[in-house]
Protein backbone atom coordinates (compact mmCIF):
# COMPACT_ATOMS: atom_id res chain seq x y z
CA UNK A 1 0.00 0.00 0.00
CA UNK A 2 2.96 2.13 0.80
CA UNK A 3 4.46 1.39 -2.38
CA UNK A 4 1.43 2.31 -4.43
CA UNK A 5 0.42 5.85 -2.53
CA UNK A 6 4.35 6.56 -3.42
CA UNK A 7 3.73 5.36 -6.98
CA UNK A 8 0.70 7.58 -7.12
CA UNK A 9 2.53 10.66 -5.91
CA UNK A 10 5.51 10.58 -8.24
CA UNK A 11 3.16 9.70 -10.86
CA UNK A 12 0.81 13.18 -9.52
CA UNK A 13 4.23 15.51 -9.61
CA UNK A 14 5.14 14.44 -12.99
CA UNK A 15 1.96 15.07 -14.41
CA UNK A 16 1.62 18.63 -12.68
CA UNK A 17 5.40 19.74 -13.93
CA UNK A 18 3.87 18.39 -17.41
CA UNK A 19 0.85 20.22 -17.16
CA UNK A 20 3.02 23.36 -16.25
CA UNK A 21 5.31 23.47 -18.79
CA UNK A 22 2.25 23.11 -21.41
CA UNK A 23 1.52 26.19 -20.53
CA UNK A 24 4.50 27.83 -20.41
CA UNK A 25 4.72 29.24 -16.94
CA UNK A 26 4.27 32.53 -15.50
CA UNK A 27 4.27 35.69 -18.35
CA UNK A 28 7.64 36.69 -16.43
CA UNK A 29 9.25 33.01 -16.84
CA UNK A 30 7.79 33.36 -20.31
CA UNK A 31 9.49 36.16 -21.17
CA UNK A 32 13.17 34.81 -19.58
CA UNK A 33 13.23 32.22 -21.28
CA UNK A 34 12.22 34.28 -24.98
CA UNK A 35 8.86 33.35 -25.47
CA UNK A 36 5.86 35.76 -25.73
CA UNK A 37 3.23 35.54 -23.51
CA UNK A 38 1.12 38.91 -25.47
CA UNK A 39 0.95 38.96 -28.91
CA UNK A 40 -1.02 42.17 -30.59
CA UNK A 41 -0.52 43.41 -34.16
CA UNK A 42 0.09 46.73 -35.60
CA UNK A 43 -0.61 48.38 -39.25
CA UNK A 44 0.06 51.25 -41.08
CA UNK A 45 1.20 52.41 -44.72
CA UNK A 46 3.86 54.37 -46.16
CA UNK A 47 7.35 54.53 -48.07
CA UNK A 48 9.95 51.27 -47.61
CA UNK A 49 11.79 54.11 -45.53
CA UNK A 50 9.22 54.45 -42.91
CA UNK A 51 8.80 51.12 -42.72
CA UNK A 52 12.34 50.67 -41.75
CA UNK A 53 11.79 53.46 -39.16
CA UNK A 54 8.87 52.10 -37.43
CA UNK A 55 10.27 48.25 -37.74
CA UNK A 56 13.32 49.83 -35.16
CA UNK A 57 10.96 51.45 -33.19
CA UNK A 58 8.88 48.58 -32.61
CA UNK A 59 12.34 46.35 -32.26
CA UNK A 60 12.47 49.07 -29.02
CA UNK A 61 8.80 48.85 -27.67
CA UNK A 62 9.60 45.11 -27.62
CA UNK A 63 12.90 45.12 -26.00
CA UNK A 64 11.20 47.64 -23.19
CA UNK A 65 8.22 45.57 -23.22
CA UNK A 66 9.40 41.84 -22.73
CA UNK A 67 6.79 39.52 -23.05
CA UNK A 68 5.38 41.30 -25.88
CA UNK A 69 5.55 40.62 -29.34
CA UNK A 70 4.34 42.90 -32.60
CA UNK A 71 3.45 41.58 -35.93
CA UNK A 72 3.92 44.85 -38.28
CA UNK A 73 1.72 44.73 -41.35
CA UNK A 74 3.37 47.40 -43.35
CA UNK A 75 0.76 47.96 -46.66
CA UNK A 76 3.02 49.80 -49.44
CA UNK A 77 1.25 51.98 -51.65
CA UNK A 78 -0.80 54.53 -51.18
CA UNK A 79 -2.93 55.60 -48.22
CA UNK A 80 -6.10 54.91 -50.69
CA UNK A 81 -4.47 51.30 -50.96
CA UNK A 82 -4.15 51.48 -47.54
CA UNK A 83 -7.29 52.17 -46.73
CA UNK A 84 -8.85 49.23 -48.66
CA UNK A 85 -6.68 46.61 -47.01
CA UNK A 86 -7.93 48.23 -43.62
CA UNK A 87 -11.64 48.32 -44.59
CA UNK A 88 -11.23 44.81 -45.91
CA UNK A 89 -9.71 43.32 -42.60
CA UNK A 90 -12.42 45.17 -40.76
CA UNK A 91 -15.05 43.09 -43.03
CA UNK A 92 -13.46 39.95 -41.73
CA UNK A 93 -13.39 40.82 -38.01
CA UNK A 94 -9.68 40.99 -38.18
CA UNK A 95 -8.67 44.13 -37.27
CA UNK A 96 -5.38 44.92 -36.15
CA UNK A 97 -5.01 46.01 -32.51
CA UNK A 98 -3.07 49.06 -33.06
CA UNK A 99 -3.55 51.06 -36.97
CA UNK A 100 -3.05 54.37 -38.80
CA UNK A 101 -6.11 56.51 -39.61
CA UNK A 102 -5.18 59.56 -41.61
CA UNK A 103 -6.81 62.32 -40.30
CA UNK A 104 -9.12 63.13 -43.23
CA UNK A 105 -10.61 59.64 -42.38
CA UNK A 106 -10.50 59.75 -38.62
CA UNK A 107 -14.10 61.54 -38.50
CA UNK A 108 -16.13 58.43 -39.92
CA UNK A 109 -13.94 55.83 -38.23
CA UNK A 110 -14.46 57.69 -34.67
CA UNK A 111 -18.17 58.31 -35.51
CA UNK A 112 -18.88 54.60 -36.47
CA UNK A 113 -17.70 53.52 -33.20
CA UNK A 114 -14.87 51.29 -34.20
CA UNK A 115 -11.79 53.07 -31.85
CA UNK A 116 -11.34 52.26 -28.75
CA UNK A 117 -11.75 55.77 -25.93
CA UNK A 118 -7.64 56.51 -25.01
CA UNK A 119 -8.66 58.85 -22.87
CA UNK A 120 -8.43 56.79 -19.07
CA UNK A 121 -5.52 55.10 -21.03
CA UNK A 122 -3.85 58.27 -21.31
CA UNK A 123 -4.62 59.91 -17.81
CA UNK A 124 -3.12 56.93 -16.03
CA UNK A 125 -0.29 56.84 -18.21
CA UNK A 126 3.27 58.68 -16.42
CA UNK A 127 4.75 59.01 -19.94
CA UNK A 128 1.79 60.80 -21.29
CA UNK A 129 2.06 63.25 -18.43
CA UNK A 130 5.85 63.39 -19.17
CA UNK A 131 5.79 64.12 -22.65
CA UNK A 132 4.23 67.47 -23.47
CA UNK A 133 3.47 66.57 -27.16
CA UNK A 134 1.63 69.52 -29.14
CA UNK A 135 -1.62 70.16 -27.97
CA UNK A 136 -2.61 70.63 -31.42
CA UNK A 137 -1.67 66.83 -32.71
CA UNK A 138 -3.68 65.68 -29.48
CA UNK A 139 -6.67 67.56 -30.51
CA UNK A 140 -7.19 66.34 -33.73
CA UNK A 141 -7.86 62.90 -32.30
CA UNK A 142 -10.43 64.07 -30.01
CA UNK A 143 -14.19 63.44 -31.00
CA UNK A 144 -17.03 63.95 -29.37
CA UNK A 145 -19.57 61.35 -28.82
CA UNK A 146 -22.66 63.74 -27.98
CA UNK A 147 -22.74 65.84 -30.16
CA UNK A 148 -20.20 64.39 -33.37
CA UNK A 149 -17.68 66.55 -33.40
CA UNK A 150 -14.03 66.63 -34.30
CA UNK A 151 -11.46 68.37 -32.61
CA UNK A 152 -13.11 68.34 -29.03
CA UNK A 153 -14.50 65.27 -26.69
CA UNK A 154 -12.47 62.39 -25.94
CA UNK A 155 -9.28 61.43 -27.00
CA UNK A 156 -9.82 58.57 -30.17
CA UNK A 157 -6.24 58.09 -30.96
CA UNK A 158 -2.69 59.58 -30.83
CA UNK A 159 -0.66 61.40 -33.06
CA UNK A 160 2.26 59.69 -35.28
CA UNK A 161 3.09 62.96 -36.15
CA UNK A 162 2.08 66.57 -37.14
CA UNK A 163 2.73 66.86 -40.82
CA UNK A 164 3.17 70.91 -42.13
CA UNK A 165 2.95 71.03 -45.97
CA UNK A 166 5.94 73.66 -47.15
CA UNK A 167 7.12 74.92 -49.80
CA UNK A 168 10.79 73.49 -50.65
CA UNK A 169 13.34 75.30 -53.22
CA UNK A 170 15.92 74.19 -55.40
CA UNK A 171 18.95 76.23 -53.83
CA UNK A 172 21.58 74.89 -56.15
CA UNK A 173 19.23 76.23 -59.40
CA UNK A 174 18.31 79.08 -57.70
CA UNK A 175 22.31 80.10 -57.44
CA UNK A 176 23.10 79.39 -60.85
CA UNK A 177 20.66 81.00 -62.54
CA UNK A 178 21.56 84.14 -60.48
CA UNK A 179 17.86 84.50 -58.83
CA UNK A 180 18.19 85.67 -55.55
CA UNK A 181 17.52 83.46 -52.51
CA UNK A 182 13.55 83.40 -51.04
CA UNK A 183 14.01 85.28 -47.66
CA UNK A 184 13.74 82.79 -45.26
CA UNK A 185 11.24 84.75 -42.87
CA UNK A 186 9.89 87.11 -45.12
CA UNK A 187 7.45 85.18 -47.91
CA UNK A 188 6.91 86.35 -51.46
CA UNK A 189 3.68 88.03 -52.79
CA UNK A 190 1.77 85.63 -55.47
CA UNK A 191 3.26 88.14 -58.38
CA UNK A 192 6.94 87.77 -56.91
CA UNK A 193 6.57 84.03 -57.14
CA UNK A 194 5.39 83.88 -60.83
CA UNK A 195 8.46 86.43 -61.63
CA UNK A 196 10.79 84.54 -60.02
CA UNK A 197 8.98 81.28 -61.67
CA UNK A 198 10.06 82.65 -64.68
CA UNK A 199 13.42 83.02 -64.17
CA UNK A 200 14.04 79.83 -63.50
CA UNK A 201 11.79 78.36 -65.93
CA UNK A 202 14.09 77.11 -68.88
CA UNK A 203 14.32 74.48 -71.64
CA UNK A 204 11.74 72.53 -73.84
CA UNK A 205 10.56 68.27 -73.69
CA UNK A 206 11.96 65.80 -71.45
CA UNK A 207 14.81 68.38 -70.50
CA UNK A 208 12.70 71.71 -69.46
CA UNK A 209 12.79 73.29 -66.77
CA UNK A 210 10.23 74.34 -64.39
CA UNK A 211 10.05 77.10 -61.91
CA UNK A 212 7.38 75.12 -59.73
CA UNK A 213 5.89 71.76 -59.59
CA UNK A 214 2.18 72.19 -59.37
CA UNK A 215 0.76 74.11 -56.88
CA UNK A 216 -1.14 73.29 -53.70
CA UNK A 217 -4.61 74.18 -54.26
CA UNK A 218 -5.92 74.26 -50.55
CA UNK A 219 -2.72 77.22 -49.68
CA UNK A 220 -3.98 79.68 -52.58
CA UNK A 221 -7.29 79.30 -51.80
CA UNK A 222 -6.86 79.73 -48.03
CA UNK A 223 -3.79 82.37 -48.97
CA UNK A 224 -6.54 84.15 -50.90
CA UNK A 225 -9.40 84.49 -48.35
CA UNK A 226 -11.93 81.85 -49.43
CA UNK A 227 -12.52 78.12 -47.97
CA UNK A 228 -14.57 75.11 -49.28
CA UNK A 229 -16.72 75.04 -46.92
CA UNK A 230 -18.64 77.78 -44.03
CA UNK A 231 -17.64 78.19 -40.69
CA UNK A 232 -19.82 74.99 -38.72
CA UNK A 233 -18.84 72.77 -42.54
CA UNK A 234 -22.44 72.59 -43.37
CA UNK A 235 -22.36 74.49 -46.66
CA UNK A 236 -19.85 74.04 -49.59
CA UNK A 237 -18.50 77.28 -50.33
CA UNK A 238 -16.43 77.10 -53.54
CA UNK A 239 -18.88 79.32 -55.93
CA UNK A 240 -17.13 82.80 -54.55
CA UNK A 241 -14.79 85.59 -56.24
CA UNK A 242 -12.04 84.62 -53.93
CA UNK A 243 -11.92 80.92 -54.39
CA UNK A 244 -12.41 81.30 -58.09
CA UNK A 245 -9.53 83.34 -58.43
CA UNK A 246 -6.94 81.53 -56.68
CA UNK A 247 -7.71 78.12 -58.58
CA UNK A 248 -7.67 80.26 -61.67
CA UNK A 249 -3.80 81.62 -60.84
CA UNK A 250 -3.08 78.23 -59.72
CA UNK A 251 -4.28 76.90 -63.24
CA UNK A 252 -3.05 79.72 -64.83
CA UNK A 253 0.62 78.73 -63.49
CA UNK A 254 0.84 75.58 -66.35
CA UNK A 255 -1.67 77.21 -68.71
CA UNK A 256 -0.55 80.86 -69.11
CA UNK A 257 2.59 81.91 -67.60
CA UNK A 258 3.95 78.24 -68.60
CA UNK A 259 6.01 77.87 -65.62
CA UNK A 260 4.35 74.70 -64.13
CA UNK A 261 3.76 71.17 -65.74
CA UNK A 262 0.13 70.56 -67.65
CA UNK A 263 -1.66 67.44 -66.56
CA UNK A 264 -0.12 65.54 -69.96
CA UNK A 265 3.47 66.46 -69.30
CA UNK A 266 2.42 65.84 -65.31
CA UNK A 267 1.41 62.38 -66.49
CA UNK A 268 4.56 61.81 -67.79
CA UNK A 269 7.19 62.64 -65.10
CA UNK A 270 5.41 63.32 -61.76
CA UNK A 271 6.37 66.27 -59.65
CA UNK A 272 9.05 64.46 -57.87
CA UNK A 273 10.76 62.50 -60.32
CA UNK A 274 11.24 66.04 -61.62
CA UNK A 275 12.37 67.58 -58.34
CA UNK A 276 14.90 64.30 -57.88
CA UNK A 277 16.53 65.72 -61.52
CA UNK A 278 16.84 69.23 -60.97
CA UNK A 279 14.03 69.99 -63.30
CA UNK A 280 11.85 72.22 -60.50
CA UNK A 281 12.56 75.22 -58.89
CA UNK A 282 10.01 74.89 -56.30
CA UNK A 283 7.81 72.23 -54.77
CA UNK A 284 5.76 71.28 -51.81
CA UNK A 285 7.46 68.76 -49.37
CA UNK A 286 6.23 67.43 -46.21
CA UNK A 287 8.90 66.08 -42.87
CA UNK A 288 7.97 62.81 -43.85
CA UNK A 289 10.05 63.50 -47.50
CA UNK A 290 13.10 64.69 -45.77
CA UNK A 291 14.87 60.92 -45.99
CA UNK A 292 14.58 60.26 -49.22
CA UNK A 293 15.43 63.82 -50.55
CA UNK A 294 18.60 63.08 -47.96
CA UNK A 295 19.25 60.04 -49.86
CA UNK A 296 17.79 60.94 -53.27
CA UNK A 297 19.09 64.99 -53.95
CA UNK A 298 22.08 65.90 -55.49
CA UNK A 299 21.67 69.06 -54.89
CA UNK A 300 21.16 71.77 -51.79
CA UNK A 301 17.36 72.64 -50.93
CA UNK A 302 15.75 74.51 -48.46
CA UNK A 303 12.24 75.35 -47.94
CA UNK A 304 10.46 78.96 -47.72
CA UNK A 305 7.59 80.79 -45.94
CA UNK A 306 4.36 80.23 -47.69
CA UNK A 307 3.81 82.65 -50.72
CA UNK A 308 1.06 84.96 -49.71
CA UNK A 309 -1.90 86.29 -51.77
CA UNK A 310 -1.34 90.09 -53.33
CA UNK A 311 -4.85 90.67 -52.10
CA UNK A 312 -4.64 89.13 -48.52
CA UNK A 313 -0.87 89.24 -47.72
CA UNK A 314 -1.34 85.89 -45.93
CA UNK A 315 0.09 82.70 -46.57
CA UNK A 316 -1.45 80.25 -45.42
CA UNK A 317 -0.53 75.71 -45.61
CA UNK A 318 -2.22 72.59 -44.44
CA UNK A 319 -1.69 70.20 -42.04
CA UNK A 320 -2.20 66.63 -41.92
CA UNK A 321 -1.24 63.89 -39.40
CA UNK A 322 -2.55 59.97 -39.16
CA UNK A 323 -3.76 58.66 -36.02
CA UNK A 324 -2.21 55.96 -34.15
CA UNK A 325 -5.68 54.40 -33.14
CA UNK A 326 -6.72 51.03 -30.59
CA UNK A 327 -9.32 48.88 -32.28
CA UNK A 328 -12.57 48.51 -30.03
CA UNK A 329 -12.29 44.81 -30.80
CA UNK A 330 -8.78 44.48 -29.57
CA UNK A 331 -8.59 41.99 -26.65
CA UNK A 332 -5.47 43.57 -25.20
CA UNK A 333 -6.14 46.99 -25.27
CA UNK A 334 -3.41 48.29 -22.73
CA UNK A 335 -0.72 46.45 -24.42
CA UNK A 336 -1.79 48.33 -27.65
CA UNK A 337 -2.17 51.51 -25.86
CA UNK A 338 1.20 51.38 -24.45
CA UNK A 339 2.17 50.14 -28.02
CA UNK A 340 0.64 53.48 -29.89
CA UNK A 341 1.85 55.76 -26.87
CA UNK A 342 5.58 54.71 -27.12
CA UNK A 343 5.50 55.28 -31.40
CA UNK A 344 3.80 58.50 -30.50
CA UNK A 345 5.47 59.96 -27.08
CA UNK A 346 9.03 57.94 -26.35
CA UNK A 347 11.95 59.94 -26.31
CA UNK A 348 14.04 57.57 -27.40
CA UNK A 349 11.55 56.73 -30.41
CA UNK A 350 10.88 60.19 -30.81
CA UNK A 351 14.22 60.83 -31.44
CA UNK A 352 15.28 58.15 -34.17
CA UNK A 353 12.24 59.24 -35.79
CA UNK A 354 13.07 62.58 -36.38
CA UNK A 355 16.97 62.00 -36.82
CA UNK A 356 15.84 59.43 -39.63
CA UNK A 357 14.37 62.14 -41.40
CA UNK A 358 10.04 60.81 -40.84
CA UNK A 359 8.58 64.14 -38.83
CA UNK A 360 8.81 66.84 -36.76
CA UNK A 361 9.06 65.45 -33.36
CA UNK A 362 5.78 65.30 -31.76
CA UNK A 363 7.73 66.04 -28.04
CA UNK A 364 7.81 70.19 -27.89
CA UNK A 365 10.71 70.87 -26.52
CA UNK A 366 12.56 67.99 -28.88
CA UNK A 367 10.78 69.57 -31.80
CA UNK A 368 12.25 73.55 -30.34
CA UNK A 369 15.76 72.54 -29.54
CA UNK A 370 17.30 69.06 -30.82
CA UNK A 371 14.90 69.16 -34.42
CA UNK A 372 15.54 72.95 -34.95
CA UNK A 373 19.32 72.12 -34.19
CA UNK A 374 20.21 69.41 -36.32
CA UNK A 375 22.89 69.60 -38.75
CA UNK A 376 20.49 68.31 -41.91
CA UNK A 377 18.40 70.17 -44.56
CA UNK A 378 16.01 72.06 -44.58
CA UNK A 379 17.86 74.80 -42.54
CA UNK A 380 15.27 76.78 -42.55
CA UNK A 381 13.16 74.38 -40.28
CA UNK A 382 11.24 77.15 -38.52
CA UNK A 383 8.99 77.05 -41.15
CA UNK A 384 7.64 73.46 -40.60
CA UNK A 385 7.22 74.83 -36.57
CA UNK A 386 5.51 78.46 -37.75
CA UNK A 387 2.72 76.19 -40.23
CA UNK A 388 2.42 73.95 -37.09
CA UNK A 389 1.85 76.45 -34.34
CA UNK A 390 0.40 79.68 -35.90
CA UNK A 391 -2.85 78.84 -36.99
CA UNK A 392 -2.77 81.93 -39.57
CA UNK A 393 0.13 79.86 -41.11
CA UNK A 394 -1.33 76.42 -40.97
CA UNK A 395 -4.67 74.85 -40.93
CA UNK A 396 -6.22 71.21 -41.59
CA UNK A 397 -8.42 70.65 -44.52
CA UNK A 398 -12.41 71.47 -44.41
CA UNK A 399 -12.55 67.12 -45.06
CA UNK A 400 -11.13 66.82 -41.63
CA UNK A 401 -14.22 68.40 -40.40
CA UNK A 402 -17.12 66.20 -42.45
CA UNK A 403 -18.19 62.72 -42.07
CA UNK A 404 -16.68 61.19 -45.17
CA UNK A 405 -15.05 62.72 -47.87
CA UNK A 406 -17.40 61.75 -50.81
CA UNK A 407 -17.81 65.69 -51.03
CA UNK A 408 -14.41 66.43 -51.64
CA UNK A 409 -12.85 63.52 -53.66
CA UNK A 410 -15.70 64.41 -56.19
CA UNK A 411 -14.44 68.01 -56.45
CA UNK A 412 -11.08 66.40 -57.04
CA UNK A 413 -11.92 64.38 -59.45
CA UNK A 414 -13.91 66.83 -61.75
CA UNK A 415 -11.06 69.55 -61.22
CA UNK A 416 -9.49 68.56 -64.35
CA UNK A 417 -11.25 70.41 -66.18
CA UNK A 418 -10.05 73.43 -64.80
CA UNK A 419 -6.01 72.50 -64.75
CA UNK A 420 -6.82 71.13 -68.83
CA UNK A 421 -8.10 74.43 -69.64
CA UNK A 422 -11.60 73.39 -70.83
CA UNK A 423 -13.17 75.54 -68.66
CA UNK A 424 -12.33 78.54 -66.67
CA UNK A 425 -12.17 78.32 -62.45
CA UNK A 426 -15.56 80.07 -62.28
CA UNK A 427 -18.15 78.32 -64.76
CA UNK A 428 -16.58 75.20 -62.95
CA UNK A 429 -17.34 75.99 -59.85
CA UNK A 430 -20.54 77.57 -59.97
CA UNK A 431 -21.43 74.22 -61.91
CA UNK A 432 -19.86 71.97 -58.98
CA UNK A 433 -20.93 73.89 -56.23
CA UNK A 434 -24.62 72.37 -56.26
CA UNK A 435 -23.92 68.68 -56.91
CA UNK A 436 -20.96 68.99 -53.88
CA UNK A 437 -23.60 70.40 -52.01
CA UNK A 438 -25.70 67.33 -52.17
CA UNK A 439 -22.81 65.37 -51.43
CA UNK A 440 -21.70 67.12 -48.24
CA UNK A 441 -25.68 66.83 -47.42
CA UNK A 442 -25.71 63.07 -47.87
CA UNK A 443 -22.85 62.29 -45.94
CA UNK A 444 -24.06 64.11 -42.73
């Protein structure tokens, strides 16, 4: 009898060390020995080089985090090709626990319930409280629930990044065809810019060259006094004087003056194949560019205060940024919080990010002192800081503010017929301005 309760217990220790290494343990002997006790997935869009950016940074969140693992879905392409890939995994009910939404998008994705509220995430969070990002970038992300809102409410993601759209200059061109540097604080009038267009304009076919790559539509018409839509976004508001005659200069760039590709010769070397060859004076660049012109420019660029409107004297850019959002179905949600705060609020990350050329750090004080500071082009980085914190400088697009953007990618798409010529900024858009209207109205 002896024999057999001894049997019995040997036989009962055995099968209880089996039973606990089936299950690996404790998370913390889990994550000794180099397994992964949480696994949570992360995606986003964008060039090869930011892919390489955020595959380091997530190399760090997992090397602070041990225990955790991240499978990045990276989706080159497009953020249109992004998007579909997105809405397609959120068809199967397999939605990643951490994703970008670009802020032109967050509006529907926040209003459809689908993001999980960072909000307690955040207020419990030391690093948050640490970081003093921009309140601006945290803002964007906010939405409110009662009353469907952007821009106030609860906090619906974090930001990757603040992205200021600037205007960027061919120095090198500039000096050797003796036209005098843009004043980096002071910004030209529209008719400076289309003189100094000129000047650098040069050459016919595959070889000309262009004194600027087409230009931003959204700056001259803000530049100029006139919006797409009214103050609470309710109304489309593209059928004035103001707006008319700032898409009309802006088409009249290519089609009269001739110092700005056509859609055909567009078509057949984009703007920055163009910019990569020397063949454009000036261009619009984002932080996010600043790698590959490192890597990809021959020559020395800078970039310049927003030209401002002869009638207005303002200048005025856009903004952008992409949320870094938690999925309401994820099933660890503070493991994907702390996932989207380090991308968005680490020093460390926050760093690499900027010294590899992605953003404009979204820490303050980084973005002031060590971004301002650094030893790379553009020198003139004050810029990207004046479209990001003067809101006469820099504003987001009316889209941000509107449910979906069915609205506005049918303005786009109809615009054509302006840049071609075939009809003149005004007969287009009083023709437009109804059928955007019942767009807009739809949508809401």
């Amino acid at each position: 009898m002896k024999n057999l309760k001894r049997i019995l217990s040997m036989v009962l220790a055995v099968v209880m060390l089996l039973a606990m290494t089936a299950c690996g343990g404790s998370k913390e002997e889990t994550a000794q020995e180099g397994g992964n006790s949480v696994v949570i997935s992360f995606a986003g869009w964008g060039s090869l080089a930011e892919k390489k950016i955020f595959t380091k940074m997530i190399d760090d969140f997992e090397k602070t985090h041990p225990g955790v693992k991240v499978n990045y879905q990276h989706v080159p392409g497009t953020q249109e090709d992004y998007l579909v890939k997105l809405t397609s995994l959120l068809a199967a009910n397999k939605m990643p626990d951490v994703f970008y939404i670009h802020s032109d998008e967050f509006f529907s994705w926040a209003d459809a319930d689908r993001l999980e509220n960072l909000t307690p995430y955040m207020e419990a969070s030391q690093v948050a409280a640490n970081a003093q990002v921009w309140e601006k970038s945290l803002n964007v992300f906010r939405f409110d629930t009662a009353t469907h809102q952007v821009g106030q409410g609860d906090l619906y993601g974090l930001p990757k990044d603040l992205g200021p759209w600037a205007m960027v200059y061919n120095k090198t061109l500039f000096e050797a065809k003796g036209v005098a540097l843009p004043d980096p604080e002071k910004p030209m009038t529209w008719s400076e810019f289309v003189e100094v267009c000129k000047q650098l304009t040069d050459g016919t076919g595959v070889n000309k060259v262009f004194g600027t790559a087409n230009y931003t539509l959204e700056a001259a018409v803000w530049s100029n006094g006139a919006d797409f839509l009214n103050e609470d976004h309710t109304q489309v508001t593209v059928d004035t004087p103001e707006f008319a005659e700032a898409m009309q200069w802006v088409a009249d760039l290519a089609l009269v003056e001739g110092v700005a590709p056509t859609p055909e010769e567009d078509s057949a070397s984009g703007w920055f194949q163009r910019w990569v060859n020397g063949k454009v004076g000036m261009a619009w660049m984002g932080p996010w560019d600043q790698a590959t012109f490192w890597d990809s420019v021959s020559f020395e660029w800078d970039i310049m205060p927003t030209p401002v409107s002869d009638n207005t004297g303002k200048g005025v850019s856009w903004l952008a940024s992409a949320a870094l959002c938690v999925s309401k179905t994820s099933k660890e949600k503070q493991v994907a919080y702390e996932l989207a705060e380090f991308l968005s609020m680490d020093a460390n990350a926050q760093t690499y990010n900027y010294e590899a050329g992605q953003a404009v750090p979204n820490i303050v004080e980084m973005a002031k002192n060590d971004y301002l500071n650094m030893n790379k082009a553009p020198a003139n980085k004050q810029v990207f800081l004046d479209i990001i914190e003067n809101p006469e400088m820099g504003q987001f697009k009316s889209v941000y503010y509107t449910k979906n953007t069915t609205w506005y990618s049918y303005f786009n798409s109809e615009s054509s017929k302006v840049w071609s010529g075939k009809m003149t900024a005004a007969e287009f858009l009083k023709e437009i301005q109804p059928e955007m209207q019942k767009r807009l109205d739809s949508a809401n």
